[in-house]
Protein backbone atom coordinates (compact mmCIF):
# COMPACT_ATOMS: atom_id res chain seq x y z
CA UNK A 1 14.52 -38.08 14.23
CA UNK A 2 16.73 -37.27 16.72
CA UNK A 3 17.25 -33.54 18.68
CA UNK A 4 19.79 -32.79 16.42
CA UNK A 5 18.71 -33.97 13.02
CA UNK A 6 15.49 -31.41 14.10
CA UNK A 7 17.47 -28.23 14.85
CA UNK A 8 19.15 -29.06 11.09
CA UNK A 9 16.11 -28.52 9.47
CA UNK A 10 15.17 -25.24 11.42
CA UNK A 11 16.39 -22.21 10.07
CA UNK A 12 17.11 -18.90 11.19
CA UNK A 13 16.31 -16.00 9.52
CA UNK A 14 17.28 -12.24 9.92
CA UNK A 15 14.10 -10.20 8.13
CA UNK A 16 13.76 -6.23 7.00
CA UNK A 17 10.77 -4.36 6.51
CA UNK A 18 9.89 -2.06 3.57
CA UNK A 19 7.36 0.22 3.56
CA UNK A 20 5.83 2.16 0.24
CA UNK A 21 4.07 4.92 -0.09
CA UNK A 22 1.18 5.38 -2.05
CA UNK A 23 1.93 6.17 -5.21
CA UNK A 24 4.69 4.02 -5.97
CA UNK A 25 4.51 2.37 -9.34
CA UNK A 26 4.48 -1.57 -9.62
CA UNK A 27 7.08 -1.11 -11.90
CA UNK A 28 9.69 1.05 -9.56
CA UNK A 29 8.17 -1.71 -6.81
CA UNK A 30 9.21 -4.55 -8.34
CA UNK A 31 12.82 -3.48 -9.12
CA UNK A 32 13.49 -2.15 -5.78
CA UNK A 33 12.57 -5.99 -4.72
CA UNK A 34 14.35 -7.23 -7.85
CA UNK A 35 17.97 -5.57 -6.22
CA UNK A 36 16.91 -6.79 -2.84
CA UNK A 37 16.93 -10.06 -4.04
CA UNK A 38 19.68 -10.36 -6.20
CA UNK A 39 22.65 -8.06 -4.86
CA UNK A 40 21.32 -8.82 -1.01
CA UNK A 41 20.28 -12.02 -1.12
CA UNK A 42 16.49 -11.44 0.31
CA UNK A 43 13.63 -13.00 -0.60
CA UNK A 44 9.84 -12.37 -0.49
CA UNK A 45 8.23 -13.56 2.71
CA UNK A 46 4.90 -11.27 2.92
CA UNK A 47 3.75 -8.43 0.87
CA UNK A 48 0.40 -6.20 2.30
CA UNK A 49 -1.35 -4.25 -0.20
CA UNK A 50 -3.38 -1.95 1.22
CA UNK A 51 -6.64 0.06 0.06
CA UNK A 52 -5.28 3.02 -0.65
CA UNK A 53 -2.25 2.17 -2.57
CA UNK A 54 0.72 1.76 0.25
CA UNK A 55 2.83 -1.81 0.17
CA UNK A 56 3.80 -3.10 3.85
CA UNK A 57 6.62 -5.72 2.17
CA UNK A 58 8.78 -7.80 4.86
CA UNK A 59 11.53 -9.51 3.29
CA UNK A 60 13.73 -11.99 4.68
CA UNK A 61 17.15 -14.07 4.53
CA UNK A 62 18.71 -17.51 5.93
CA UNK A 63 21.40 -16.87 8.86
CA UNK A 64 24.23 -18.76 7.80
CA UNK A 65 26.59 -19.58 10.94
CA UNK A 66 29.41 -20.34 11.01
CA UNK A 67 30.99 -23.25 13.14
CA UNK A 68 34.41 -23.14 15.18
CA UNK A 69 36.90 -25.34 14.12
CA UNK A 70 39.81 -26.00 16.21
């Protein structure tokens, strides 16, 4: 494999972070994520449960750059 054929394979990613208080149904959870991922593009990359009911969610998406032509 050469240089180039590696940085091909490597992608970029731009990521946001959701946080959600306890309290928060898995129901009204999953269709916040469910919009996310279909109207923005995002998908899943972690998802932290904790003890006492909040959700620590990072989501992310592939960069897509764009090359100059001339």
């Amino acid at each position: 494999m050469t240089r180039l054929d590696i940085m091909a394979v490597m992608a970029e990613y731009t990521y946001l972070v959701l946080r959600l208080p306890r309290g928060t149904t898995r129901d009204a959870a999953r269709q916040l994520l469910t919009e996310h991922a279909e109207l923005g593009g995002w998908e899943l990359d972690r998802l932290r449960l904790y003890p006492d009911g909040r959700r620590h969610i990072r989501l992310r998406r592939r960069i897509i750059r764009q090359r100059r032509t001339f």
